[in-house]
Protein backbone atom coordinates (compact mmCIF):
# COMPACT_ATOMS: atom_id res chain seq x y z
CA UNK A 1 133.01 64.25 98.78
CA UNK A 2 130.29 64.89 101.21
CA UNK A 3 127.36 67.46 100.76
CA UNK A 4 128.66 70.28 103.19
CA UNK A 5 124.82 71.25 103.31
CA UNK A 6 124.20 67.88 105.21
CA UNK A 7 127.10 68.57 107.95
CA UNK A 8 126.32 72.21 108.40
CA UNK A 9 123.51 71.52 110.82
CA UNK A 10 125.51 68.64 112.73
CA UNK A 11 128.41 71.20 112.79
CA UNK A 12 125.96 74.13 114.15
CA UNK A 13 124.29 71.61 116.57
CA UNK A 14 127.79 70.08 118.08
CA UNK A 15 128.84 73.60 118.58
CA UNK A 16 126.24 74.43 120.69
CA UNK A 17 127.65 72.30 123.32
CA UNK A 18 130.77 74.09 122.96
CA UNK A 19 129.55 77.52 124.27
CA UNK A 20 130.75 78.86 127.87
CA UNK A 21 129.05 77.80 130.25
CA UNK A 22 127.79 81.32 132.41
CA UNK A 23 130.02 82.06 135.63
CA UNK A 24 127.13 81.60 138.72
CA UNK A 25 126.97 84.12 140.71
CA UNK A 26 126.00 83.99 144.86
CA UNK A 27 123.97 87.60 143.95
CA UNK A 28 120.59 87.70 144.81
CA UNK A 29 117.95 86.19 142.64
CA UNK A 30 116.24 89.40 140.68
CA UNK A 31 112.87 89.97 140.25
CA UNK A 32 111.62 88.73 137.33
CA UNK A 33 111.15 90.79 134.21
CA UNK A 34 107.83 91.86 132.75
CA UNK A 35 108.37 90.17 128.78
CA UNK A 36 106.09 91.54 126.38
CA UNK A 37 104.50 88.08 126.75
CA UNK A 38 103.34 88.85 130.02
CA UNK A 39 101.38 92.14 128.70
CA UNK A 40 97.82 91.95 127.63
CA UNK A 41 97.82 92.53 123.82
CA UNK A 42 94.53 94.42 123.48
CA UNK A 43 94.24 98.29 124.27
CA UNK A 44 91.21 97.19 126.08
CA UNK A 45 92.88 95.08 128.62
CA UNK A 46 95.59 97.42 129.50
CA UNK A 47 95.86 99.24 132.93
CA UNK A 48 95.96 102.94 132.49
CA UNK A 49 99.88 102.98 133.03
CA UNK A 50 100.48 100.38 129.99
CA UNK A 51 97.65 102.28 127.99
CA UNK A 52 99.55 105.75 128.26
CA UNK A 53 103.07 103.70 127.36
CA UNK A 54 101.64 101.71 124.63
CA UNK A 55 100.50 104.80 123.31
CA UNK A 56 103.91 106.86 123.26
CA UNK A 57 105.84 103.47 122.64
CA UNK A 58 103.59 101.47 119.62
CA UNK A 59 100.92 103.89 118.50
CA UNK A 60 102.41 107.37 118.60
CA UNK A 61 105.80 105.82 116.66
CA UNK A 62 103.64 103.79 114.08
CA UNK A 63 100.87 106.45 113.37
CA UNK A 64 103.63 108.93 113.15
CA UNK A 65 105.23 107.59 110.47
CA UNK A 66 101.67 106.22 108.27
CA UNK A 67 100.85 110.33 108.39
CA UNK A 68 103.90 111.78 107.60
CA UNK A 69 103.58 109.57 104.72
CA UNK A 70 100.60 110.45 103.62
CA UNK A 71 101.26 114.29 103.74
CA UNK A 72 104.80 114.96 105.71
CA UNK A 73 103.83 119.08 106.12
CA UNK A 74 100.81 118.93 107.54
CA UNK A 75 101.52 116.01 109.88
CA UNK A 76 105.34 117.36 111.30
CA UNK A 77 104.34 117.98 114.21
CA UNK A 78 102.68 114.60 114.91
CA UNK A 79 101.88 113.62 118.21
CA UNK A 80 99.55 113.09 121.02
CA UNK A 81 97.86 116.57 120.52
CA UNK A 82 96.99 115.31 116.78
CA UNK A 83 94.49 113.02 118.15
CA UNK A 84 93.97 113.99 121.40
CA UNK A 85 92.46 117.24 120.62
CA UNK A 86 93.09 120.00 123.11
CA UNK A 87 94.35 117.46 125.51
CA UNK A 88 91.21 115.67 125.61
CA UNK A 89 91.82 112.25 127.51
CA UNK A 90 89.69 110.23 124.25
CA UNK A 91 89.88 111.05 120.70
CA UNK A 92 86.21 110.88 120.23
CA UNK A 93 86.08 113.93 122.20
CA UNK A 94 88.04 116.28 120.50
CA UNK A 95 88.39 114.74 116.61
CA UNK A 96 85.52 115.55 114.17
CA UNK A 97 82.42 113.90 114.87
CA UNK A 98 81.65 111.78 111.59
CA UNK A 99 77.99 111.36 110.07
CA UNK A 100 78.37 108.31 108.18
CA UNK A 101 75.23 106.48 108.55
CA UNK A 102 71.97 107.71 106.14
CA UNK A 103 74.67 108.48 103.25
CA UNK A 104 76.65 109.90 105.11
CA UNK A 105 79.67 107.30 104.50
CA UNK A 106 79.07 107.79 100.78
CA UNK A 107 78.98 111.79 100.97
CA UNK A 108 81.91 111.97 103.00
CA UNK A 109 83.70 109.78 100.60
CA UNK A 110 82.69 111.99 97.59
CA UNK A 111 83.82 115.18 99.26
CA UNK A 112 87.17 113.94 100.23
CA UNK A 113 88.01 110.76 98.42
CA UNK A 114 91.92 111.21 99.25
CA UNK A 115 90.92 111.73 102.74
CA UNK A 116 88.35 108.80 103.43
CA UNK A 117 91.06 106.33 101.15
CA UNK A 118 93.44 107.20 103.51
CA UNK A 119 91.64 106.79 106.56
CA UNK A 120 90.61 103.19 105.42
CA UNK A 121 93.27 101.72 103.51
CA UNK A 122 96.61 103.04 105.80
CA UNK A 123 95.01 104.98 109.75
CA UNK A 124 92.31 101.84 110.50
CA UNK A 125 94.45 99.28 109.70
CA UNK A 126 97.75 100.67 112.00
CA UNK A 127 95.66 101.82 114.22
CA UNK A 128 93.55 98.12 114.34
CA UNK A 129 96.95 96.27 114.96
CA UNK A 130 98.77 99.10 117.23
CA UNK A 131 95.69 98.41 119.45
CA UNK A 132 95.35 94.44 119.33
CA UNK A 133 91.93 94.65 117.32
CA UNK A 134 91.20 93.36 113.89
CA UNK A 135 90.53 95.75 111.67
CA UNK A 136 86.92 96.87 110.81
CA UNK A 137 84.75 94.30 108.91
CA UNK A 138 81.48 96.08 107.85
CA UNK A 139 79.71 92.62 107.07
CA UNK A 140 79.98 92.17 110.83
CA UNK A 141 80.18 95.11 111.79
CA UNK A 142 82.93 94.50 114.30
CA UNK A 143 87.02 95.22 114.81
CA UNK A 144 88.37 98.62 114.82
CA UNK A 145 87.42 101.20 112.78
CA UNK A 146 86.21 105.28 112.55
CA UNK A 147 84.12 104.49 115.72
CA UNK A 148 87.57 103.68 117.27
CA UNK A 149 88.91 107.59 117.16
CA UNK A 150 85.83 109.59 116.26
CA UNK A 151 82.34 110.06 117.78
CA UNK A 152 80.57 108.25 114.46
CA UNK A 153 76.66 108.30 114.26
């Protein structure tokens, strides 16, 4: 008797030759589409159209959901206004401004632990990948991180 795992991908692969072939068509050639592939990955790259999409497409979607986790009342009402503070057009402009160099990291951490654990471990990281960045790494001191949202100094 013969291993059917050996035939199955000879049966797959001879049965791809036995699809329908598509009917042609004498309609115009469309433009072609724009693929995701074809779309800069980084926030930074975007146009201002693809930034405002990306944001109500991949960020407002994702975030939503990492908040609502985190505390589902407060965070209901989730949206652009969360961030975008009195319709500010950047974050940094309307969120809290953040003292966290001096100790200021460290007191901020001991005054809301939950908070700052949060904000680390769950809003940087979305946030990094929702906007094409690598998530902060304080050894370099690069990626995405408070600095990203807030006015940090």
């Amino acid at each position: 008797m013969t291993n059917p795992i050996r035939i199955l991908p000879i049966v797959l692969f001879a049965n791809l030759g036995c699809q329908p072939k598509p009917a042609t068509t004498n309609a115009p050639a469309a433009e072609p589409a724009t693929t995701p592939a074809s779309k800069p990955t980084k926030f930074a790259e975007m146009s201002h159209e693809q930034k405002e999409d990306h944001m109500k497409e991949v960020v407002n979607p994702e975030l939503r959901g990492v908040f609502a986790a985190f505390d589902a009342e407060k965070y209901k009402g989730f949206g652009c206004k969360t961030c975008h503070v009195n319709d500010v057009h950047h974050p940094k402009d309307g969120l809290p401004k953040l003292a966290l160099s001096g100790g200021g990291f460290e007191k901020l951490s001991a005054e809301k632990p939950e908070v700052m654990k949060f904000m680390a471990e769950q809003v940087v990281p979305a946030m990094a990948k929702a906007m094409g960045e690598a998530p902060y790494d304080a050894a370099t001191q690069t990626g995405f991180g408070c600095g990203g949202c807030h006015a940090v100094e």
